[in-house]
C-alpha atoms as a PDB file:
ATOM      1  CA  UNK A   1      15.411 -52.267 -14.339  1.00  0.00           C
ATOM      2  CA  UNK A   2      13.932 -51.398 -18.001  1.00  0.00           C
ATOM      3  CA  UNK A   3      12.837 -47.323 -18.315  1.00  0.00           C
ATOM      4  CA  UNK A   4       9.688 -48.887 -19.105  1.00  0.00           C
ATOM      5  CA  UNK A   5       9.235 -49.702 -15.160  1.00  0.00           C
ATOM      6  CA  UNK A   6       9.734 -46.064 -14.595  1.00  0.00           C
ATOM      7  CA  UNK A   7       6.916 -44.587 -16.339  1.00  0.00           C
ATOM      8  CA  UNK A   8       3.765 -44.743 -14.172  1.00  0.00           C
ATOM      9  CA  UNK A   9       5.373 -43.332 -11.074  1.00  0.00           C
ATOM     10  CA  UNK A  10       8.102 -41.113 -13.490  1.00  0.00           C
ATOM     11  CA  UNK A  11       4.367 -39.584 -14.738  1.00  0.00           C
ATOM     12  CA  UNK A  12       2.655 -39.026 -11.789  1.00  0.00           C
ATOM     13  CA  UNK A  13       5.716 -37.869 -10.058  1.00  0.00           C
ATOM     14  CA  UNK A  14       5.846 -35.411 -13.186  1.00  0.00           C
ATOM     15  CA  UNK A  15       2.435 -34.341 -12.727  1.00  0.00           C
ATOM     16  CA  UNK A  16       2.736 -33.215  -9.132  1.00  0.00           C
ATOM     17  CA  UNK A  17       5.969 -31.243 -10.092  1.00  0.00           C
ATOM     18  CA  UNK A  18       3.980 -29.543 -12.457  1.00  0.00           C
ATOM     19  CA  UNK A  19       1.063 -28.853 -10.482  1.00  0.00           C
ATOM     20  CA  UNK A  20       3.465 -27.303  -7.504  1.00  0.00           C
ATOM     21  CA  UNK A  21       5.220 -25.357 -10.646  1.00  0.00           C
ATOM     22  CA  UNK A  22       1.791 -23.671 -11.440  1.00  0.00           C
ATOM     23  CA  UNK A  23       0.711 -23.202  -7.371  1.00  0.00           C
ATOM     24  CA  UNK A  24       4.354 -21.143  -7.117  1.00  0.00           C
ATOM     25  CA  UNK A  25       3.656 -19.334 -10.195  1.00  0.00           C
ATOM     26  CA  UNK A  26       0.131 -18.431  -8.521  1.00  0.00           C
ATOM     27  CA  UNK A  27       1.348 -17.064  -5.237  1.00  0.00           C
ATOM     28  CA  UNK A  28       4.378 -14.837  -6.895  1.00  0.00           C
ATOM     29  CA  UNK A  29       0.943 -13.395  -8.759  1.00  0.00           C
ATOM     30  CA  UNK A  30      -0.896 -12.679  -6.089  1.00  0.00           C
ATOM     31  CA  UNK A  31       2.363 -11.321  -4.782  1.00  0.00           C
ATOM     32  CA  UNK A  32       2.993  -9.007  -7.578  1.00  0.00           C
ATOM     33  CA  UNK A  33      -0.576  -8.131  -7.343  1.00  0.00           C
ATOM     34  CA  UNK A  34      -0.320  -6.914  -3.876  1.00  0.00           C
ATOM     35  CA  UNK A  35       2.670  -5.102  -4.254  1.00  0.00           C
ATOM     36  CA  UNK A  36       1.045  -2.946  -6.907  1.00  0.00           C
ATOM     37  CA  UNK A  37      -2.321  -2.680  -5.043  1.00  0.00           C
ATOM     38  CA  UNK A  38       0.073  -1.441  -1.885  1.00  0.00           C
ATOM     39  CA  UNK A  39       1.880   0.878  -4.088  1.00  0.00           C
ATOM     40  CA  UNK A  40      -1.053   2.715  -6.144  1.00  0.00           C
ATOM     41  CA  UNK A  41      -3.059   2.774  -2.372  1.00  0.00           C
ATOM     42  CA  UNK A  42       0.085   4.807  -0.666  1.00  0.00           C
ATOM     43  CA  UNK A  43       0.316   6.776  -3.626  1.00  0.00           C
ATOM     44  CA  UNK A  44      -3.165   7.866  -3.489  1.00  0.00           C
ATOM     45  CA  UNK A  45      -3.013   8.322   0.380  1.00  0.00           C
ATOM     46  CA  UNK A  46      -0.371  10.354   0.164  1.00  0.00           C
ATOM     47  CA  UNK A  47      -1.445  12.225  -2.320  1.00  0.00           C
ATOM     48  CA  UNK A  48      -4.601  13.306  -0.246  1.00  0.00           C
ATOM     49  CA  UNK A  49      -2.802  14.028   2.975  1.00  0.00           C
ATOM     50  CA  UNK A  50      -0.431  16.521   0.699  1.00  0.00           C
ATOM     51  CA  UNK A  51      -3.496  18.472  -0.624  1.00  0.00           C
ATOM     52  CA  UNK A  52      -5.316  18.701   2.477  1.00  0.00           C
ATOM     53  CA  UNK A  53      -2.485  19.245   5.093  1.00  0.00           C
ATOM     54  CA  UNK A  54      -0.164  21.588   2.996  1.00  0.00           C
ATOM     55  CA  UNK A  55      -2.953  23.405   1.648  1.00  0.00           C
ATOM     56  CA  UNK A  56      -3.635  27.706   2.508  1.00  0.00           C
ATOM     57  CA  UNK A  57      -6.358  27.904   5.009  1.00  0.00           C
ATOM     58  CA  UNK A  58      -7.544  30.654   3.620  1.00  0.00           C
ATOM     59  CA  UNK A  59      -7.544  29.054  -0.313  1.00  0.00           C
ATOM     60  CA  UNK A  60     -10.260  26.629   0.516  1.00  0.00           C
ATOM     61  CA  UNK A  61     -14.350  27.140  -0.891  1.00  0.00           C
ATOM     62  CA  UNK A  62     -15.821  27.345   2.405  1.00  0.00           C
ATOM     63  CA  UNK A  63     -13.111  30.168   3.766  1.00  0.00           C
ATOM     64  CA  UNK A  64     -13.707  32.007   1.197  1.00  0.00           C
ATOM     65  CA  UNK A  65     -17.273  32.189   1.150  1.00  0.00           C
ATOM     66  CA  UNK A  66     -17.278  33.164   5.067  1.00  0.00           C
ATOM     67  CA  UNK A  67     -14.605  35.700   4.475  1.00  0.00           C
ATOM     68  CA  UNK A  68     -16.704  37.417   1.648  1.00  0.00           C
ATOM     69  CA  UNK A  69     -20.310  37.193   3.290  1.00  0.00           C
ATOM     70  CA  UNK A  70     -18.143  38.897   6.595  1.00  0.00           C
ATOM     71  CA  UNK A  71     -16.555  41.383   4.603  1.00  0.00           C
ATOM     72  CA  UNK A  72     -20.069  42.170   2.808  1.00  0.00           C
ATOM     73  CA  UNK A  73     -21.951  42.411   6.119  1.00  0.00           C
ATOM     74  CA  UNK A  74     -18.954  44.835   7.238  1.00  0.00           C
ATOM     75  CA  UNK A  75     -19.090  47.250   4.149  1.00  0.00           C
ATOM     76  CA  UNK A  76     -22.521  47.568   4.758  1.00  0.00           C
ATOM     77  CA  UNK A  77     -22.261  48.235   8.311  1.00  0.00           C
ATOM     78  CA  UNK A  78     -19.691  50.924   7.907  1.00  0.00           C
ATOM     79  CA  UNK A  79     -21.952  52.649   4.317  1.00  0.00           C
ATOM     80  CA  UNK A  80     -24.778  52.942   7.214  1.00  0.00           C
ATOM     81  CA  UNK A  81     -22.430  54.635   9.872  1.00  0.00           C
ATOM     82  CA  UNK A  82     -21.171  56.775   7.320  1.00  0.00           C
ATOM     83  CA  UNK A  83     -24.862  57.745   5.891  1.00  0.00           C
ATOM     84  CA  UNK A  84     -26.154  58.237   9.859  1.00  0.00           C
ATOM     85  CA  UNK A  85     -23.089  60.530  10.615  1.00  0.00           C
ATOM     86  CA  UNK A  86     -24.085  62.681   6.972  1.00  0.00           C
ATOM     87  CA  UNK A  87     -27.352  62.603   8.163  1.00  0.00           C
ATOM     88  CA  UNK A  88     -27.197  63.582  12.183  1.00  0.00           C
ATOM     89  CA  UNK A  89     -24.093  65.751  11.229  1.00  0.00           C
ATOM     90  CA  UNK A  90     -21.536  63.446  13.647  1.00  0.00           C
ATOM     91  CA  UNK A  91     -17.999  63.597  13.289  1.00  0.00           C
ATOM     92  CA  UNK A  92     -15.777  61.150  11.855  1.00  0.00           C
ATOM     93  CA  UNK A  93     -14.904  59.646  14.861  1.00  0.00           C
ATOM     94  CA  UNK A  94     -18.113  57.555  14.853  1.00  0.00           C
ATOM     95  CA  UNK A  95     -17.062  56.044  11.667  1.00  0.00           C
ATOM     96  CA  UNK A  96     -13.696  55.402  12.644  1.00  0.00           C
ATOM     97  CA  UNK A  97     -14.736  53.842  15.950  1.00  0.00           C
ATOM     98  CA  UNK A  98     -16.972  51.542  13.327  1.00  0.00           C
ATOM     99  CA  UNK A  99     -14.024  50.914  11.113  1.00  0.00           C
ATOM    100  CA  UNK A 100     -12.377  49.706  14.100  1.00  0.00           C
ATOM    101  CA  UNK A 101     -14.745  47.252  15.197  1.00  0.00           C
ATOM    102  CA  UNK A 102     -15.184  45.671  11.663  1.00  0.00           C
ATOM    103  CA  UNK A 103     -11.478  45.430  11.478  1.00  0.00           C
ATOM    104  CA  UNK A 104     -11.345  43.418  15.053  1.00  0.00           C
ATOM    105  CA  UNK A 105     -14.107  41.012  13.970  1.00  0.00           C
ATOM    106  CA  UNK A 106     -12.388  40.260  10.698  1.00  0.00           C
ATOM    107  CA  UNK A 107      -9.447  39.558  12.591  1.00  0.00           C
ATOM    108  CA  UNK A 108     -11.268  37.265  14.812  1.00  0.00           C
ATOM    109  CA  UNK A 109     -12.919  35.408  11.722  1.00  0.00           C
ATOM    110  CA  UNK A 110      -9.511  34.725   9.970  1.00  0.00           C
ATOM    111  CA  UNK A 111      -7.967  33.628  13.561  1.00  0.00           C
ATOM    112  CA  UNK A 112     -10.877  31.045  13.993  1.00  0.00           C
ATOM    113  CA  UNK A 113     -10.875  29.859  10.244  1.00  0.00           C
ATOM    114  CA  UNK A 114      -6.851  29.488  11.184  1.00  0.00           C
ATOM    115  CA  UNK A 115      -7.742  27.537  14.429  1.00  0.00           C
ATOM    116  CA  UNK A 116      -9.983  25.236  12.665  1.00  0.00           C
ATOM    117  CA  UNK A 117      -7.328  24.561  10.204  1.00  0.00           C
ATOM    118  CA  UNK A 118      -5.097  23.733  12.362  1.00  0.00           C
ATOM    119  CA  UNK A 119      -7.384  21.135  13.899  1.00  0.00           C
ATOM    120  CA  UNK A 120      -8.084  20.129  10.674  1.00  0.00           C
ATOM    121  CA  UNK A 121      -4.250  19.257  10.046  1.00  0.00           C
ATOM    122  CA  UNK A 122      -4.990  17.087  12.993  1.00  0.00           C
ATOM    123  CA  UNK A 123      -7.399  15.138  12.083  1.00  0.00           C
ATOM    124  CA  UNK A 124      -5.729  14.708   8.185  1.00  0.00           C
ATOM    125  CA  UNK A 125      -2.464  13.623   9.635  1.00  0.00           C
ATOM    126  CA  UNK A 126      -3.857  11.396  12.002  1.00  0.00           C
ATOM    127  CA  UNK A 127      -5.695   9.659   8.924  1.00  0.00           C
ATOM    128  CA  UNK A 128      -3.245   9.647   7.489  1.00  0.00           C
ATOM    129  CA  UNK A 129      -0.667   7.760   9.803  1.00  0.00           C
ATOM    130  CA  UNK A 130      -4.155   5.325  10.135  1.00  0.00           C
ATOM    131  CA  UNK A 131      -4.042   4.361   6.603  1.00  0.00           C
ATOM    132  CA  UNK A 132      -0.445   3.653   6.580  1.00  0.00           C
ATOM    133  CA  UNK A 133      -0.475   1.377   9.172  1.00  0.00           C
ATOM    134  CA  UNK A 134      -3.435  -0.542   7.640  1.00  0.00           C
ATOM    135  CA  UNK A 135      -1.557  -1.014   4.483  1.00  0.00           C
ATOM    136  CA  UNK A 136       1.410  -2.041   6.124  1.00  0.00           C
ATOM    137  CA  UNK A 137      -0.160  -4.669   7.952  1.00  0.00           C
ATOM    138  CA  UNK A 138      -2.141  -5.570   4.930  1.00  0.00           C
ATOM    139  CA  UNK A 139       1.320  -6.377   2.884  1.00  0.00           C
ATOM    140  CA  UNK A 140       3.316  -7.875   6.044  1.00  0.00           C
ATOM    141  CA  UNK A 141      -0.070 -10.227   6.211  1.00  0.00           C
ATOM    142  CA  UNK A 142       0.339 -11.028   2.313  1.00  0.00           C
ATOM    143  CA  UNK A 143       4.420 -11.520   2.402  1.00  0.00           C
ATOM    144  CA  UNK A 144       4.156 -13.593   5.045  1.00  0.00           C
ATOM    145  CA  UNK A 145       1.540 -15.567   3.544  1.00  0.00           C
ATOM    146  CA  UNK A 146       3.492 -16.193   0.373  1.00  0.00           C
ATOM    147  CA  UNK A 147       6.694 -17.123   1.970  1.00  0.00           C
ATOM    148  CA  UNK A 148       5.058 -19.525   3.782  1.00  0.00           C
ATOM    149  CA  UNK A 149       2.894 -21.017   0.698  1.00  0.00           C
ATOM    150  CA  UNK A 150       6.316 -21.056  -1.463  1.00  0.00           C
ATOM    151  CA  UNK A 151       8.330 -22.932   1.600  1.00  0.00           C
ATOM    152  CA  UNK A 152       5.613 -25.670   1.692  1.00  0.00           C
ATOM    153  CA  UNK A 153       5.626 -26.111  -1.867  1.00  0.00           C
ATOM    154  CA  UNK A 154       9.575 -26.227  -1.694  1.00  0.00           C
ATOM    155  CA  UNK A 155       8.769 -28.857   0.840  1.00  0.00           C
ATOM    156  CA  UNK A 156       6.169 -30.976  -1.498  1.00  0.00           C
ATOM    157  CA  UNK A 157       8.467 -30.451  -4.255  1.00  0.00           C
ATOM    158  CA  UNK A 158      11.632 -32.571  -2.504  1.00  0.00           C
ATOM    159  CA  UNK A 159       9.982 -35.028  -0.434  1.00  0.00           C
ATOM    160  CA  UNK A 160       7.803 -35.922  -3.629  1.00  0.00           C
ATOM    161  CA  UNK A 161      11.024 -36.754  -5.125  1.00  0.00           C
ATOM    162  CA  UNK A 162      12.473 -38.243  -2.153  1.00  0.00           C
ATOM    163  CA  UNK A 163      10.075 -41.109  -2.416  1.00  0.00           C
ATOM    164  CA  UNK A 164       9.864 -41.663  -5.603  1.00  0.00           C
ATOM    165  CA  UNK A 165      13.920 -42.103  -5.720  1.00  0.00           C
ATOM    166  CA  UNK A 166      13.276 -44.605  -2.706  1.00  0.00           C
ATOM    167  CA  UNK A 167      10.818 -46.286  -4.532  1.00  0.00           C
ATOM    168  CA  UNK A 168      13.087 -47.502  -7.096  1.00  0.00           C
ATOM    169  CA  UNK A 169      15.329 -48.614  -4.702  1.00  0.00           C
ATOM    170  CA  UNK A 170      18.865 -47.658  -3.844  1.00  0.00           C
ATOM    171  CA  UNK A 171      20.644 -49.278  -6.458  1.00  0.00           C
ATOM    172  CA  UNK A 172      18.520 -47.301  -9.202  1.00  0.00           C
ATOM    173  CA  UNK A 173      18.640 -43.631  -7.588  1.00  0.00           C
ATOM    174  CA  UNK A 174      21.865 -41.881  -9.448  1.00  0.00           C
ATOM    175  CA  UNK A 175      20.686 -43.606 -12.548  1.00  0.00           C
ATOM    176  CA  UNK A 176      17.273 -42.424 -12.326  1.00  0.00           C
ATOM    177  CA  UNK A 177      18.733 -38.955 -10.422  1.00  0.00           C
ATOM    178  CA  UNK A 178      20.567 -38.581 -13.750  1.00  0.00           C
ATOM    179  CA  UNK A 179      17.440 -38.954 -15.897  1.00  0.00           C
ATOM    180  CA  UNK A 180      14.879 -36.880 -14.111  1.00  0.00           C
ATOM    181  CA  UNK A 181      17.851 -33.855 -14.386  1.00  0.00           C
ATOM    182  CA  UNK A 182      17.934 -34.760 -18.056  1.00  0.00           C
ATOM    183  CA  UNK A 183      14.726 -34.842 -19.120  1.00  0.00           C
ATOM    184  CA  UNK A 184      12.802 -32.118 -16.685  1.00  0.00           C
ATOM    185  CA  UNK A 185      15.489 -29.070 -17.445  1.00  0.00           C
ATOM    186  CA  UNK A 186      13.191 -27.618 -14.547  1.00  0.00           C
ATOM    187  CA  UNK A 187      15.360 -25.136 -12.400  1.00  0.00           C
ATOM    188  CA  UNK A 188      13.728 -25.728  -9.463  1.00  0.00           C
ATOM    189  CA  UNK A 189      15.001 -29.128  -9.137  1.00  0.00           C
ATOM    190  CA  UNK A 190      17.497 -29.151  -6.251  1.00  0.00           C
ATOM    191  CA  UNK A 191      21.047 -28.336  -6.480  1.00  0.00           C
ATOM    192  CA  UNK A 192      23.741 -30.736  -4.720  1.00  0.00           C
ATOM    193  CA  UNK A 193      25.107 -29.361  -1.440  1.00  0.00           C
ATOM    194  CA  UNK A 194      28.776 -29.696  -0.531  1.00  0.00           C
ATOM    195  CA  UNK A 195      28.069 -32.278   2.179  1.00  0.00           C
ATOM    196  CA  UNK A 196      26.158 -34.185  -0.588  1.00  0.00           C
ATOM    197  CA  UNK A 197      22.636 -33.445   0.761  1.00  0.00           C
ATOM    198  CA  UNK A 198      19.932 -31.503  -1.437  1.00  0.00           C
ATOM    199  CA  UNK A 199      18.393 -28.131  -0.953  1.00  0.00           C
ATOM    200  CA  UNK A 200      16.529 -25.766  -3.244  1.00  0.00           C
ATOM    201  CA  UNK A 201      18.022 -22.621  -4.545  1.00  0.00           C
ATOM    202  CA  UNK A 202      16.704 -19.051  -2.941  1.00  0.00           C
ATOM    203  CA  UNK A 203      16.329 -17.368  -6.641  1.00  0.00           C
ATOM    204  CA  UNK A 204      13.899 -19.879  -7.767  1.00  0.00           C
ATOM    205  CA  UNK A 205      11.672 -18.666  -4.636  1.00  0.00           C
ATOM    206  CA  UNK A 206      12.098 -15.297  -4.805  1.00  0.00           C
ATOM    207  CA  UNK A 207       9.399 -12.719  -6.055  1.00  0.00           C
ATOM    208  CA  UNK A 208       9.748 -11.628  -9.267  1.00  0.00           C
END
């Protein structure tokens, strides 16, 4: 058979390689794309639940505030028990027994900011463990996708060849076998099992 008979099908068969060629080169994208999308969103949520579950309870805006408008209110409670007892001529025990209440109501203040911290830490972590999971089903959903996009093109990829190499006829196929190695230099052309068969190597499948 002249080469010359080879051409129409040796270009369309060509053609499709290259076309499955740019559809792999597609998914590993996307691929690559997700792993870094993944990566930067773990980052970040990790990041957050860090700051918010390590953090003081009592180094936080809204703590602070409380804590000074309590202590404020509390000063000026005890200046008017001390100014009363000056001015009725009371002992000191009255402003002690003053003293002591502020001191038990600032106690009770920082223990409730504490409990709602700890609920807080609650709520973070559980958001936390949340967000993982949602990312982690959002990249086993992608990897699974790609593997099975990159084993049907493997697929296309061999049985396209397959008939072509039967449509030549069985006289023609290691001649022609020989030439389409030749002239494509494409590495995911399939290698030659022991038992004579064909399969595709794992590397040429495998995200970059």
């Amino acid at each position: 058979m002249n080469l010359i008979n080879y051409a129409a099908p040796l270009i369309s068969f060509l053609s499709e390689q290259d076309e499955y060629n740019r559809q792999m080169d597609m998914a590993k994208l996307r691929q690559n794309m997700m792993n870094d999308l993944y990566q930067r969103q773990m980052d970040n949520a990790t990041t957050a639940f860090n700051r918010s579950y390590y953090r003081n309870y009592l180094d936080n805006a809204n703590s602070r505030n409380m804590l000074k408008r309590v202590r404020e209110e509390l000063g000026e409670q005890i200046k008017a028990a001390r100014n009363r007892a000056v001015a009725t001529g009371a002992t000191g025990e009255a402003v002690a027994a003053v003293q002591k209440y502020n001191n038990r109501t600032l106690d009770n203040v920082v223990g409730s900011l504490a409990a709602a911290e700890e609920a807080n830490k609650e709520n973070v972590a559980s958001l936390y463990d949340a967000q993982r999971q949602q990312l982690d089903n959002m990249m086993t959903t992608s990897t699974m996708k790609y593997f099975e996009d990159a084993s049907a093109l493997s697929k296309a990829m061999n049985d396209s060849r397959q008939q072509l190499l039967m449509g030549f006829g069985s006289q023609y196929m290691k001649r022609l076998e020989d030439f389409l190695r030749r002239q494509s230099g494409n590495d995911a052309w399939p290698e030659q099992s022991n038992d004579g068969g064909d399969y595709f190597s794992d590397e040429n499948y495998m995200m970059s």
